[in-house]
C-alpha atoms as a PDB file:
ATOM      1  CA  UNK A   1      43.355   8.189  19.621  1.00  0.00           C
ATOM      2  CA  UNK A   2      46.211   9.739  20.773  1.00  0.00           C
ATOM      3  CA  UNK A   3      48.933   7.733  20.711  1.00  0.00           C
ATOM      4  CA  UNK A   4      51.736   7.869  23.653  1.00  0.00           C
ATOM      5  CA  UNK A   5      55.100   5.657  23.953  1.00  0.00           C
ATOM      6  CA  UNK A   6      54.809   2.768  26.701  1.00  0.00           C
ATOM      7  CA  UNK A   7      50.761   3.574  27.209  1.00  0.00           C
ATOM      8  CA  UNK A   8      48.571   0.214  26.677  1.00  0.00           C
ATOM      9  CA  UNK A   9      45.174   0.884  26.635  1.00  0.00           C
ATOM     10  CA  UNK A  10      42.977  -1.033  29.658  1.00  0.00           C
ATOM     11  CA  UNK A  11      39.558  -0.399  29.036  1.00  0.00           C
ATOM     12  CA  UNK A  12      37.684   1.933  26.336  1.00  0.00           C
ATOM     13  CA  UNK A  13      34.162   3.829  26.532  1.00  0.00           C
ATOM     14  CA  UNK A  14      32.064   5.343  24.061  1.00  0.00           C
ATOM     15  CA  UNK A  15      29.519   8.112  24.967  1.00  0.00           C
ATOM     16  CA  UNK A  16      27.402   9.640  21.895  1.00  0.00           C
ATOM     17  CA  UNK A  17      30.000  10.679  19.891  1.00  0.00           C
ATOM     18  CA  UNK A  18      33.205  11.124  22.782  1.00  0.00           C
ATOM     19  CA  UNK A  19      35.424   7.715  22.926  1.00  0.00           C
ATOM     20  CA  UNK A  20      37.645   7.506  26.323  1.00  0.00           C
ATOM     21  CA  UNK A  21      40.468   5.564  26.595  1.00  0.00           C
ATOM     22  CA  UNK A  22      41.904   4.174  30.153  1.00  0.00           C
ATOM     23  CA  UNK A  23      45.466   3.086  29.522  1.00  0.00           C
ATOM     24  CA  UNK A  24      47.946   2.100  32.045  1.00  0.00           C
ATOM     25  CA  UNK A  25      51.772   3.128  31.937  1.00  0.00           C
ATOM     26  CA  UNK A  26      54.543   1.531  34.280  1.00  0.00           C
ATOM     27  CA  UNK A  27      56.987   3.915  35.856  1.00  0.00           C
ATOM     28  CA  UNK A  28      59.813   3.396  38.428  1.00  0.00           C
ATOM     29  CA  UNK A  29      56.778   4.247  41.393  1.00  0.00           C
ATOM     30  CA  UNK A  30      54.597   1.471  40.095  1.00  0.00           C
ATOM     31  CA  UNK A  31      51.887   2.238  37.181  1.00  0.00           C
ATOM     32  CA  UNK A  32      50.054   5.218  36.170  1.00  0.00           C
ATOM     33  CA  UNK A  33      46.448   5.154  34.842  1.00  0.00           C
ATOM     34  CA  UNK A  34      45.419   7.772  32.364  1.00  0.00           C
ATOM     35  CA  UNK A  35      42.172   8.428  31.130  1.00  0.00           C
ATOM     36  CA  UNK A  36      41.920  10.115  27.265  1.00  0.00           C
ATOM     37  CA  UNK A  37      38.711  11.523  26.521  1.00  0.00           C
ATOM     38  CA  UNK A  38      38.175  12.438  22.464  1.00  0.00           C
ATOM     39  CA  UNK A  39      35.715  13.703  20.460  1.00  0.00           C
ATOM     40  CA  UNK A  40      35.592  15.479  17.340  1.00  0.00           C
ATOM     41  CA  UNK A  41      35.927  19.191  16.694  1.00  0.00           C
ATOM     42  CA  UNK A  42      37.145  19.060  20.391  1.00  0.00           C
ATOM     43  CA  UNK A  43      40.836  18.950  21.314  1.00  0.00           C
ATOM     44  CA  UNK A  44      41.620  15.845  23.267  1.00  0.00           C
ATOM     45  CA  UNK A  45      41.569  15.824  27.627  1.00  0.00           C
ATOM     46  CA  UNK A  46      43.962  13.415  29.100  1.00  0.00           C
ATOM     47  CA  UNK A  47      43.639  13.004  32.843  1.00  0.00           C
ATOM     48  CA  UNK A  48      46.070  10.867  35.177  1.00  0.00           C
ATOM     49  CA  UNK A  49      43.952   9.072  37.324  1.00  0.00           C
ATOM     50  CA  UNK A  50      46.262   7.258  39.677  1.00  0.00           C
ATOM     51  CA  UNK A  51      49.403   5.469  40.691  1.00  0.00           C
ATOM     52  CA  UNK A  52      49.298   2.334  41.523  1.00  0.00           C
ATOM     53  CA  UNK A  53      51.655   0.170  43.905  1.00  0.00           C
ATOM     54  CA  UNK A  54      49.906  -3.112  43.701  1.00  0.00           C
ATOM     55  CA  UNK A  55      47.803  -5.043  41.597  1.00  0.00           C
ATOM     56  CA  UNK A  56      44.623  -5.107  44.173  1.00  0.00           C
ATOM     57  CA  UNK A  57      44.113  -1.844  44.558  1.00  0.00           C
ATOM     58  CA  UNK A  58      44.682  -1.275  40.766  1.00  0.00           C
ATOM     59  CA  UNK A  59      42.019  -4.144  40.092  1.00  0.00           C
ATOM     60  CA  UNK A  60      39.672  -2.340  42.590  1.00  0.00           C
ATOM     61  CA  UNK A  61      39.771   0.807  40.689  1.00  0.00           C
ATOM     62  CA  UNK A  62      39.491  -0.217  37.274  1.00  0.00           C
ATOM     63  CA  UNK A  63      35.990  -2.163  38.377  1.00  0.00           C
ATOM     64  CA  UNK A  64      34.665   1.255  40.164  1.00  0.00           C
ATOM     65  CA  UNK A  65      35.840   3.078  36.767  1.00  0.00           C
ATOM     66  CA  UNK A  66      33.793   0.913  34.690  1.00  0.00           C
ATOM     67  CA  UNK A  67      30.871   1.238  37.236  1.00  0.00           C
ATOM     68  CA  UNK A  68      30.821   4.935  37.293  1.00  0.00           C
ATOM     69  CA  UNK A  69      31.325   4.437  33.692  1.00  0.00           C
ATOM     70  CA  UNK A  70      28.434   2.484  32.898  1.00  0.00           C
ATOM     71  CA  UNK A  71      26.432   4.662  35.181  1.00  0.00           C
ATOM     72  CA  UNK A  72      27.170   7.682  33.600  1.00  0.00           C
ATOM     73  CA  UNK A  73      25.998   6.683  30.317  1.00  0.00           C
ATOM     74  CA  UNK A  74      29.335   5.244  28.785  1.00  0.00           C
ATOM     75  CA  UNK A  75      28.997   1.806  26.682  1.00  0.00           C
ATOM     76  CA  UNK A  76      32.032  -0.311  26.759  1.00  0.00           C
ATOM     77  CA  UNK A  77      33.827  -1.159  23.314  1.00  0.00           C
END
């Protein structure tokens, strides 16, 4: 996993053999969600997925990301 100063990982997927990471990083706005996406032989994809400026909305994401998630395949670890 790549690791990145003031990130703290949220939730984590596995997919055959890609692992993606959702990890959350406060900033002066609110908090930033970033999704890292790994697999071998394959140079890692980081995507910022949002900024957040309150904890609902946040919360509301993070259950349609592990939806989609789910639905696409991904296994929570």
């Amino acid at each position: 996993m790549i690791a990145v100063a003031d990130f703290r990982p949220l939730l984590q997927y596995a997919r055959r053999d890609e692992t993606r990471v959702y990890s959350v990083r406060v900033v002066p706005e609110g908090a930033e969600l970033w999704a890292v996406t790994e697999a071998p032989g394959r140079v890692p994809r980081s995507v910022k997925e949002g900024l957040f400026t309150n904890a609902a909305e946040a919360l509301e994401f993070l259950e349609e990301v592990h939806r989609t998630s789910v639905a696409g395949g991904w296994r929570k670890i």
